[in-house]
PDB file of N, CA and C in Angstrom:
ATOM      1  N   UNK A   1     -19.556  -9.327  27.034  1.00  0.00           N
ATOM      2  CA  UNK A   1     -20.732 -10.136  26.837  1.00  0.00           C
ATOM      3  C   UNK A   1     -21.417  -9.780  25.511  1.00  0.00           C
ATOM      4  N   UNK A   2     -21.677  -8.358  25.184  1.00  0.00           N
ATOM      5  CA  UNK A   2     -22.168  -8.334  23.747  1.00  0.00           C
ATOM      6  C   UNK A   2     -21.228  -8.549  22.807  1.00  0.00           C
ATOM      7  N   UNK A   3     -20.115  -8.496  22.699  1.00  0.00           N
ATOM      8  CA  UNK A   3     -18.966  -8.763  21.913  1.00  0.00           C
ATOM      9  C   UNK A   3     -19.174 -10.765  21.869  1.00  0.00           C
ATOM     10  N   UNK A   4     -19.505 -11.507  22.781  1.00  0.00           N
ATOM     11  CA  UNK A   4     -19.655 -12.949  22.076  1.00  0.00           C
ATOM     12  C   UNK A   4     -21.043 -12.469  21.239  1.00  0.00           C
ATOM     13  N   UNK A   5     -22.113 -12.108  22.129  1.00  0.00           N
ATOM     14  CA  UNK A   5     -23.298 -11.883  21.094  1.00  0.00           C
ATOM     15  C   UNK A   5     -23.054 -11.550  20.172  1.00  0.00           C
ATOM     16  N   UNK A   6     -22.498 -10.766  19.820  1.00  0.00           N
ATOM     17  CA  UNK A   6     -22.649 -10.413  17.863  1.00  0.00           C
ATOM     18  C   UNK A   6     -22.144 -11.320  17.181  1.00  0.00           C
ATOM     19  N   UNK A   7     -20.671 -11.973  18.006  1.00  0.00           N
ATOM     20  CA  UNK A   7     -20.303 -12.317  17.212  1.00  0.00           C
ATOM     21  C   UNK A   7     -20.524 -13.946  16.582  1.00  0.00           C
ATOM     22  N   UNK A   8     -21.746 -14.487  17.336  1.00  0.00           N
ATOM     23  CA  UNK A   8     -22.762 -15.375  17.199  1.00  0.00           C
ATOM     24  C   UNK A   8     -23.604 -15.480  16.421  1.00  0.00           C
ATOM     25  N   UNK A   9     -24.034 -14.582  15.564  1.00  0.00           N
ATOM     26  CA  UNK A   9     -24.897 -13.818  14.578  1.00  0.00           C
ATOM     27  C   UNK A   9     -24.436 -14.312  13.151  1.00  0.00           C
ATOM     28  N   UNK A  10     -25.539 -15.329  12.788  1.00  0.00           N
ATOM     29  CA  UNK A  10     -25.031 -15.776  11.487  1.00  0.00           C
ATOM     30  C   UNK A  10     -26.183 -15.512  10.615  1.00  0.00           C
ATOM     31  N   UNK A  11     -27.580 -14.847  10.861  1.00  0.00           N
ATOM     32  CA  UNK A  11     -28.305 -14.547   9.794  1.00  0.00           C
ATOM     33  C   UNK A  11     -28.686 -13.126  10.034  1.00  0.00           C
ATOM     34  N   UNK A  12     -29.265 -12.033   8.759  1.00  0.00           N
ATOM     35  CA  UNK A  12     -29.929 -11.081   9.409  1.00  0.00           C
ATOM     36  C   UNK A  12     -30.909 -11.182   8.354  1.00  0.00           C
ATOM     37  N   UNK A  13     -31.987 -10.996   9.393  1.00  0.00           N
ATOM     38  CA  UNK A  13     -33.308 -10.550   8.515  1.00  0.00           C
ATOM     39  C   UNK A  13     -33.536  -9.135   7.646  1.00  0.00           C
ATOM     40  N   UNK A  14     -33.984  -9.414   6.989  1.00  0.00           N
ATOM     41  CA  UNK A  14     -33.933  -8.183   5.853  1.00  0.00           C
ATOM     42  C   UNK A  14     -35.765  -7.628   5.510  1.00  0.00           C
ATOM     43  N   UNK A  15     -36.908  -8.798   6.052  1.00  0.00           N
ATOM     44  CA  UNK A  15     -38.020  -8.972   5.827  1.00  0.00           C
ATOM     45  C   UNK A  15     -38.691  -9.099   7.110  1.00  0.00           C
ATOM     46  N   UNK A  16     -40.108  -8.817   7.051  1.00  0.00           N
ATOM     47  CA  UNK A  16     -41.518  -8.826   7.623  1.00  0.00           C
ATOM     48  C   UNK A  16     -41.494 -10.341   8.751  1.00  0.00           C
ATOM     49  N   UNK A  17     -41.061 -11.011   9.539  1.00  0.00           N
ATOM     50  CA  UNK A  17     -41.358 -12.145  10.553  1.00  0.00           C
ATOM     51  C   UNK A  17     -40.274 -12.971   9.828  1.00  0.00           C
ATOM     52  N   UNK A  18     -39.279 -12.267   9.269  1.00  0.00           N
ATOM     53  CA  UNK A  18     -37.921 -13.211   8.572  1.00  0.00           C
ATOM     54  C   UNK A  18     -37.987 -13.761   7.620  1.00  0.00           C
ATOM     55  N   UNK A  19     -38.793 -13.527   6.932  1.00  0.00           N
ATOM     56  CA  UNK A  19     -39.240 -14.410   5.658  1.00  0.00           C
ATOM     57  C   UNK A  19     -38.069 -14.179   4.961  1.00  0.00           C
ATOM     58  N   UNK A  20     -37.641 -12.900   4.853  1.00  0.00           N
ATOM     59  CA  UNK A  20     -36.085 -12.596   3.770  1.00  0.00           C
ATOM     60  C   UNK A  20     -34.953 -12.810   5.042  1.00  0.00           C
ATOM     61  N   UNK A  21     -33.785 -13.559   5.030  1.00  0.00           N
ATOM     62  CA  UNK A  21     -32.742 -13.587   4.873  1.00  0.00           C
ATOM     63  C   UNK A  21     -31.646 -13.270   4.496  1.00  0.00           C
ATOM     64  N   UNK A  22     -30.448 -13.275   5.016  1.00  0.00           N
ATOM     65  CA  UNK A  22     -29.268 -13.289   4.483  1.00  0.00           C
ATOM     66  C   UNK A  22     -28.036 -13.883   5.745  1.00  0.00           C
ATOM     67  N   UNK A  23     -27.150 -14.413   4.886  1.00  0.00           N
ATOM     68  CA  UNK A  23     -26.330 -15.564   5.928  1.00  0.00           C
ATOM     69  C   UNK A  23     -25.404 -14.184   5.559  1.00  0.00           C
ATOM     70  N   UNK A  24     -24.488 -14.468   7.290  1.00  0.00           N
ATOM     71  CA  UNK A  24     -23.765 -13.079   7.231  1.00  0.00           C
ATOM     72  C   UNK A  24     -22.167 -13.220   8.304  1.00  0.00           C
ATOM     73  N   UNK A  25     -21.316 -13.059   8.710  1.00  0.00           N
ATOM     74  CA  UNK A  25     -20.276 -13.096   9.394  1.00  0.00           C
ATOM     75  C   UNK A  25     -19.937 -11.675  10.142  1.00  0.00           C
ATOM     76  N   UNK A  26     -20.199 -11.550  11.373  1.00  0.00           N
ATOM     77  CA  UNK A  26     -20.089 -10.151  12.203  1.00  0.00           C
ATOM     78  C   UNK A  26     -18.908 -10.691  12.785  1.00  0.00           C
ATOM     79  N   UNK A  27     -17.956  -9.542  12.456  1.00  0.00           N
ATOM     80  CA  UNK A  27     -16.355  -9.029  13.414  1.00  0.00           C
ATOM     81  C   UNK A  27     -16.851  -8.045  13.773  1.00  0.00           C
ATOM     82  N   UNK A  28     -16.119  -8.778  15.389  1.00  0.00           N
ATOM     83  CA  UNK A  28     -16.236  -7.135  16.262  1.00  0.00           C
ATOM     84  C   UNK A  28     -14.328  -6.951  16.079  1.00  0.00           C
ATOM     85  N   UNK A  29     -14.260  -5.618  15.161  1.00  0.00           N
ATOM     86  CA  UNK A  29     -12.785  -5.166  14.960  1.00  0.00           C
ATOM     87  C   UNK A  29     -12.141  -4.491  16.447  1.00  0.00           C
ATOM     88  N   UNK A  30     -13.371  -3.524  16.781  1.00  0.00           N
ATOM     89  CA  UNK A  30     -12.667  -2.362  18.170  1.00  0.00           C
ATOM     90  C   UNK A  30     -13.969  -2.518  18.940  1.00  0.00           C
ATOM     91  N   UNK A  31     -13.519  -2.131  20.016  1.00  0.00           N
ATOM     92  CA  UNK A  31     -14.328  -2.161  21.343  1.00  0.00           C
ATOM     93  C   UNK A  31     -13.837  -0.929  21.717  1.00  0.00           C
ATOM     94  N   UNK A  32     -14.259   0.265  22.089  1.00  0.00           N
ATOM     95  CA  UNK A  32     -14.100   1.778  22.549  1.00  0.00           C
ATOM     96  C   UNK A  32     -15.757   1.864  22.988  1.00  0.00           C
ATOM     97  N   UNK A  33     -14.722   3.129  24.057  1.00  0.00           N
ATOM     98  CA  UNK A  33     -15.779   3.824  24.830  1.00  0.00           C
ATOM     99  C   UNK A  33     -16.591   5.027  24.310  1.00  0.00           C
ATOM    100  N   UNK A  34     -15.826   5.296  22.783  1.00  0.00           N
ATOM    101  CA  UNK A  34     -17.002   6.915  22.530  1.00  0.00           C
ATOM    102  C   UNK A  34     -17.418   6.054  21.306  1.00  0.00           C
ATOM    103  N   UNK A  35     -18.433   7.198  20.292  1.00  0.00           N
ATOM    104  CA  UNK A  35     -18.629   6.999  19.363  1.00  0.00           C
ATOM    105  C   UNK A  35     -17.371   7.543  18.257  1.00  0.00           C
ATOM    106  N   UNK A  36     -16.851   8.661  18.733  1.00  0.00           N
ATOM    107  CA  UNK A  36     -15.938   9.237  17.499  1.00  0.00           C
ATOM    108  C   UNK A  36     -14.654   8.448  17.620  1.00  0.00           C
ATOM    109  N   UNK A  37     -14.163   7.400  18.759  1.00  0.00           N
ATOM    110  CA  UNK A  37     -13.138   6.233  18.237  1.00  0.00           C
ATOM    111  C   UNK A  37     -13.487   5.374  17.663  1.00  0.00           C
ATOM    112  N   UNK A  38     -14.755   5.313  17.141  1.00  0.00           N
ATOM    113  CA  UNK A  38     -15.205   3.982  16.584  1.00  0.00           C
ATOM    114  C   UNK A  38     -15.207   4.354  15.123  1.00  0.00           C
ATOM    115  N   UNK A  39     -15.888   5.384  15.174  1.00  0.00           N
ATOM    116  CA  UNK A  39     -15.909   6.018  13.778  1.00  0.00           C
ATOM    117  C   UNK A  39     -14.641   6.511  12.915  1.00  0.00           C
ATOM    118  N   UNK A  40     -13.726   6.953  13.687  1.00  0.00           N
ATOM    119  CA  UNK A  40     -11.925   6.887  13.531  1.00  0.00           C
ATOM    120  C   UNK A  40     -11.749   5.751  13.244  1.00  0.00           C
ATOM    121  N   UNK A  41     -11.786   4.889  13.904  1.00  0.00           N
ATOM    122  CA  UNK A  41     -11.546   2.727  13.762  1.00  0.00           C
ATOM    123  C   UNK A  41     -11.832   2.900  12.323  1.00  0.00           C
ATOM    124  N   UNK A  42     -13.426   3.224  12.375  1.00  0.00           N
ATOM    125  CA  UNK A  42     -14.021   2.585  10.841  1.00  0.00           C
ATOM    126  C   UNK A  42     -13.438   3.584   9.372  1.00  0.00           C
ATOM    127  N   UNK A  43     -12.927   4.743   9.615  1.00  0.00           N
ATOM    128  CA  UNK A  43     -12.329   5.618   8.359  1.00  0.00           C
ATOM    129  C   UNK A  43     -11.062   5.268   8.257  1.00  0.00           C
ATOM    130  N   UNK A  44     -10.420   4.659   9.640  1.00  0.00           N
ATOM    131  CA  UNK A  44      -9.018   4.190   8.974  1.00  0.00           C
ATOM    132  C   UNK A  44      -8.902   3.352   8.720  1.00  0.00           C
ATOM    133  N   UNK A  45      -9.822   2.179   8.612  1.00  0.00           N
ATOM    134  CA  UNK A  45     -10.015   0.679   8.364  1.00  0.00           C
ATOM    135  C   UNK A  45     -10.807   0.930   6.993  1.00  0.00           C
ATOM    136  N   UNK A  46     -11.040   1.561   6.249  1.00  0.00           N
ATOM    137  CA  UNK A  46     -11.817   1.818   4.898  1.00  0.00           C
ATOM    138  C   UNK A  46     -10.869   2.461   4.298  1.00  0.00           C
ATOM    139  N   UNK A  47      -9.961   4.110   4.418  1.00  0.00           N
ATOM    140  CA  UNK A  47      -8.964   3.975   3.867  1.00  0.00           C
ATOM    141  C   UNK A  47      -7.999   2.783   3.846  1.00  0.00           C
ATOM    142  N   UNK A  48      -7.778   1.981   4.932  1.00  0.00           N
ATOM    143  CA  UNK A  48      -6.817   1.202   4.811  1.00  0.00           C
ATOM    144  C   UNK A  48      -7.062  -0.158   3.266  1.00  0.00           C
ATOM    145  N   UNK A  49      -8.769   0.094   3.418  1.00  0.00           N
ATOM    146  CA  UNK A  49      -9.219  -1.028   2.351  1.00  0.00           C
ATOM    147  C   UNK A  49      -8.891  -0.607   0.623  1.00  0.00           C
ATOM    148  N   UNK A  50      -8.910   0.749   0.524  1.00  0.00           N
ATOM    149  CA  UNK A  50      -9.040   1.382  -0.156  1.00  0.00           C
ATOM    150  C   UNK A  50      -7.542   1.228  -0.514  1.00  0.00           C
ATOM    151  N   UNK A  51      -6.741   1.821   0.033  1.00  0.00           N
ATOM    152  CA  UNK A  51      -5.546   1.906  -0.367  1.00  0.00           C
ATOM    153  C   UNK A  51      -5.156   0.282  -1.120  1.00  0.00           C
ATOM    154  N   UNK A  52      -5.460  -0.342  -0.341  1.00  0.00           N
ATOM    155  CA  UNK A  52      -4.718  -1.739  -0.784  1.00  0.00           C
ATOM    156  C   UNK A  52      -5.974  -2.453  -2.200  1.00  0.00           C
ATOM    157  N   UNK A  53      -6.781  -1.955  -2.928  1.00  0.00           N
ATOM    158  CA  UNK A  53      -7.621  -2.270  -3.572  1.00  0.00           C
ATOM    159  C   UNK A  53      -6.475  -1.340  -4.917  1.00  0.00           C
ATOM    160  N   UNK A  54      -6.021  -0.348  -4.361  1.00  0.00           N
ATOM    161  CA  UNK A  54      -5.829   0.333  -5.190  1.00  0.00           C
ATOM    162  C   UNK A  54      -4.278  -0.590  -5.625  1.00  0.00           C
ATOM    163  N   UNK A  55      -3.623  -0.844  -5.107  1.00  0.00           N
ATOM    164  CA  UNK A  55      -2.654  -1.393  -5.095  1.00  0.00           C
ATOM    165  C   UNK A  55      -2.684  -2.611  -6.043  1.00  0.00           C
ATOM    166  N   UNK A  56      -3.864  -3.596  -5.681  1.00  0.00           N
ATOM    167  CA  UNK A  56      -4.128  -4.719  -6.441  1.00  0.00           C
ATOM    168  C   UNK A  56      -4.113  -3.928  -7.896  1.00  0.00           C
ATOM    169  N   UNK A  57      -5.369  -3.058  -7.915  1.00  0.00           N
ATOM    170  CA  UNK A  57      -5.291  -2.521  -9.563  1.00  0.00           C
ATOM    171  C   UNK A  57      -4.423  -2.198 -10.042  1.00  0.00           C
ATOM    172  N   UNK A  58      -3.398  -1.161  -9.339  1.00  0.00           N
ATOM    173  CA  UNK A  58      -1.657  -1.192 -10.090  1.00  0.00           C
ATOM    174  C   UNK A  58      -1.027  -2.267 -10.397  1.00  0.00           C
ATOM    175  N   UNK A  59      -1.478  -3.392  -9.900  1.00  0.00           N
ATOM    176  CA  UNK A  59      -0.648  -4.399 -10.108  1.00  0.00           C
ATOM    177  C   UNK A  59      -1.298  -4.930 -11.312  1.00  0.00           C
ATOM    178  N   UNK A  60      -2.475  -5.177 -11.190  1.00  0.00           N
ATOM    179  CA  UNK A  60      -3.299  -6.118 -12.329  1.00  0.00           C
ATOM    180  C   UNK A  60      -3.049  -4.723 -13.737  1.00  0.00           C
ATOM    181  N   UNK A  61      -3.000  -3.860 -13.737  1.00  0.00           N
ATOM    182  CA  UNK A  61      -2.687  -3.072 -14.724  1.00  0.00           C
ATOM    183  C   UNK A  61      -1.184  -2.903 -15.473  1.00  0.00           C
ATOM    184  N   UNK A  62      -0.368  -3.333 -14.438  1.00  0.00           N
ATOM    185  CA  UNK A  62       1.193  -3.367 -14.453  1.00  0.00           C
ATOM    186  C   UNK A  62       1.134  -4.915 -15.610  1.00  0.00           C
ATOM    187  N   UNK A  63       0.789  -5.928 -14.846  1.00  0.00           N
ATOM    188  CA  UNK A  63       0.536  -7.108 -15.871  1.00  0.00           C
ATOM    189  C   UNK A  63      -0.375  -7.126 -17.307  1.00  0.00           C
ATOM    190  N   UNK A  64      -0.829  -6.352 -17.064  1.00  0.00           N
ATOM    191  CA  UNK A  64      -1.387  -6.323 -18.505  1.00  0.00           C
ATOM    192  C   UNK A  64      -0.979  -5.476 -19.702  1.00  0.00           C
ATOM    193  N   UNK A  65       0.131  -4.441 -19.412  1.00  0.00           N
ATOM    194  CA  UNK A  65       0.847  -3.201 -19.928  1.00  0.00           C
ATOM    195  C   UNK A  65       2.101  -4.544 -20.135  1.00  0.00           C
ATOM    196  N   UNK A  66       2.647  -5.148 -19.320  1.00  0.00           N
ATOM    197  CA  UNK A  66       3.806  -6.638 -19.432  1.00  0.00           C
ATOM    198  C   UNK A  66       3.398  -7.365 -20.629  1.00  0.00           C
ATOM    199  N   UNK A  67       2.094  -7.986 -20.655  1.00  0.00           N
ATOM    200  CA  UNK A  67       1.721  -8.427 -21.452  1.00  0.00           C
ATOM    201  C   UNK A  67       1.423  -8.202 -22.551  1.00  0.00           C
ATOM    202  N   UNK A  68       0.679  -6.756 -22.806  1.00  0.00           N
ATOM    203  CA  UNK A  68       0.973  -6.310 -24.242  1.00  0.00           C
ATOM    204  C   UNK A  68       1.751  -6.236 -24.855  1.00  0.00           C
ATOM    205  N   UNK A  69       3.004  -5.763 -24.046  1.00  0.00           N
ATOM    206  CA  UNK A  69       4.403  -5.057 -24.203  1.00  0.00           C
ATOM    207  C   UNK A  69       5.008  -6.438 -25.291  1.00  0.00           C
ATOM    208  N   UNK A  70       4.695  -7.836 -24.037  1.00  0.00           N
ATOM    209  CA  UNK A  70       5.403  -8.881 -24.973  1.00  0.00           C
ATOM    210  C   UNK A  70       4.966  -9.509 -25.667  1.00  0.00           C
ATOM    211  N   UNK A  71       3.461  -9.310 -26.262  1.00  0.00           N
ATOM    212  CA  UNK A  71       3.076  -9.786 -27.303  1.00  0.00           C
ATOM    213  C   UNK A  71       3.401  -8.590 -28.559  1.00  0.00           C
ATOM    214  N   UNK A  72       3.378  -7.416 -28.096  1.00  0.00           N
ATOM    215  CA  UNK A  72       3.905  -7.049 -29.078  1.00  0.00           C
ATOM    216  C   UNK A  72       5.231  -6.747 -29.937  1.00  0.00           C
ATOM    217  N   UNK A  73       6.192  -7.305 -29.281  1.00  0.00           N
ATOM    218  CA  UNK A  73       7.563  -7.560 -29.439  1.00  0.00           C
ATOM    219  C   UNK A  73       7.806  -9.303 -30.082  1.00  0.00           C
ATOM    220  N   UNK A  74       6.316  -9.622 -30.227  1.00  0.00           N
ATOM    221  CA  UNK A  74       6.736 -11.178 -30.578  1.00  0.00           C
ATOM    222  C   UNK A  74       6.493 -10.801 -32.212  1.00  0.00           C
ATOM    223  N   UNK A  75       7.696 -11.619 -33.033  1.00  0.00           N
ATOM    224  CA  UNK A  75       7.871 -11.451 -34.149  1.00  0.00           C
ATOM    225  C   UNK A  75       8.838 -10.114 -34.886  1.00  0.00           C
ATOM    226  N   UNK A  76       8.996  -9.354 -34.259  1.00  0.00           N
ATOM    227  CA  UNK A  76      10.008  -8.562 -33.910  1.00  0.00           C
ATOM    228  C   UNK A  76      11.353  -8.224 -33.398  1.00  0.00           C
ATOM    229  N   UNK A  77      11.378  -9.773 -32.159  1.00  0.00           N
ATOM    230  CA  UNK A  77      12.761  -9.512 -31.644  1.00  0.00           C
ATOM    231  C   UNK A  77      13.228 -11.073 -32.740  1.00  0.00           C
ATOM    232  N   UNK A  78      14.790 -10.918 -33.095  1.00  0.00           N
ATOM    233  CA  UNK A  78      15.339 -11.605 -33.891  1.00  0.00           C
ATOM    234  C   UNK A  78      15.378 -12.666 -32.923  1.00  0.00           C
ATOM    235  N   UNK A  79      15.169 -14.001 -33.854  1.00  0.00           N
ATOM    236  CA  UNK A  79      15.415 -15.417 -32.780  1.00  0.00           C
ATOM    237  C   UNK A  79      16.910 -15.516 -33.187  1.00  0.00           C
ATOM    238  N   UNK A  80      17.595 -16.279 -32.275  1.00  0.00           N
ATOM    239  CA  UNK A  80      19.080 -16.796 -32.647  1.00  0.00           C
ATOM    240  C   UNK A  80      18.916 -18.202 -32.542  1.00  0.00           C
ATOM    241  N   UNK A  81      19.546 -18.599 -33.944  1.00  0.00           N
ATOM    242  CA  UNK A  81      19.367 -19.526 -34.423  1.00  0.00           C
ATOM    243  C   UNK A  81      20.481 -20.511 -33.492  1.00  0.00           C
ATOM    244  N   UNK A  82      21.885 -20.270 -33.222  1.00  0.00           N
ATOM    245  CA  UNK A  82      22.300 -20.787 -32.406  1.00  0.00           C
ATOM    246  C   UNK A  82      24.090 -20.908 -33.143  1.00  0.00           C
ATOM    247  N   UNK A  83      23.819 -20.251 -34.465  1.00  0.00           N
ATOM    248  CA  UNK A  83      25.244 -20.092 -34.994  1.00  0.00           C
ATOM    249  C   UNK A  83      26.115 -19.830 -35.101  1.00  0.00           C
ATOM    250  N   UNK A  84      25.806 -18.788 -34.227  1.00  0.00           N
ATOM    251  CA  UNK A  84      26.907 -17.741 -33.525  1.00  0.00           C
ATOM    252  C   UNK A  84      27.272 -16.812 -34.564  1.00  0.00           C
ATOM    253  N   UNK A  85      26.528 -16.831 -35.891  1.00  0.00           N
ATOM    254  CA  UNK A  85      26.729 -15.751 -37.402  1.00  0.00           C
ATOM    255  C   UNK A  85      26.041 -15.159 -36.747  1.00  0.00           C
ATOM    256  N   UNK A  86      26.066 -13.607 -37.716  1.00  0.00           N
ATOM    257  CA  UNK A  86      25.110 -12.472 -37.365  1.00  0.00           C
ATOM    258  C   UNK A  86      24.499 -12.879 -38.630  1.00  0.00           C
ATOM    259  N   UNK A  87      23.043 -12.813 -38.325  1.00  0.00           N
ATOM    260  CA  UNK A  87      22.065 -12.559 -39.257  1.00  0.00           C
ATOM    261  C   UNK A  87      21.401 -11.579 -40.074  1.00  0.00           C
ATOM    262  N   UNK A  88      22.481 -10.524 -40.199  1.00  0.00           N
ATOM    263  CA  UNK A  88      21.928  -8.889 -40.913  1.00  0.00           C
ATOM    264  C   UNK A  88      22.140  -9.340 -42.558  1.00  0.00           C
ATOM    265  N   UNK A  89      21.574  -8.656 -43.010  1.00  0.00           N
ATOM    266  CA  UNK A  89      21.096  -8.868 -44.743  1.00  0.00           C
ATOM    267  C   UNK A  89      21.707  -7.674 -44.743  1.00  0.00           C
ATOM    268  N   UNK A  90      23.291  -7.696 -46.538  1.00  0.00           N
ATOM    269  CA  UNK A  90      23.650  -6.804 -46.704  1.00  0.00           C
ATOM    270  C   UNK A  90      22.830  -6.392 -48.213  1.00  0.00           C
ATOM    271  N   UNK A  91      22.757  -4.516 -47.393  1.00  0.00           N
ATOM    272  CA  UNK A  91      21.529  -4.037 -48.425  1.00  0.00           C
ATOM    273  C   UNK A  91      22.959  -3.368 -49.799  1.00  0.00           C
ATOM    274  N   UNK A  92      22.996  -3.901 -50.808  1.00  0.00           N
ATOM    275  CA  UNK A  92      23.966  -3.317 -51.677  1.00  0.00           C
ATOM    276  C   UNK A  92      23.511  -2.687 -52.758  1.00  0.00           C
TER     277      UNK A  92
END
């Protein structure tokens, strides 16, 4: 029964007779009987956030190390013209 209640809860007051607001979305994740499984719930559900935040940034860092990489190889790598000659300049 409190588990629909919360999860009915679309504003919380922040102010004096509600004058302040805020629109809000409550998940109930776990339902346990102590406090220290809940609090377990909530440290492995924050590492779990954590880890995967971190993950995004390896990635968004991985693409941008890609991207330097191939802008800086532009003008550098030889184009082939399609002649099937080698294009080396003899130094005499």
């Amino acid at each position: 029964m409190l588990w629909g209640g919360i999860t009915s809860i679309t504003r919380l007051n922040l102010g004096r007779a509600g004058k302040e607001s805020v629109e809000c979305v409550i998940r109930v994740v776990r339902v346990s009987g102590t406090i220290r499984k809940s609090e377990e719930e909530c440290i492995r559900r924050s590492k779990e956030s954590i880890r995967r935040a971190k993950k995004l940034l390896n990635l968004q860092e991985e693409n941008v190390e890609m991207e330097d990489r191939v802008e800086m190889t532009k003008g550098i790598i030889d184009d082939d013209d399609g002649s099937g000659e080698d294009d080396d300049v003899d130094m005499a």
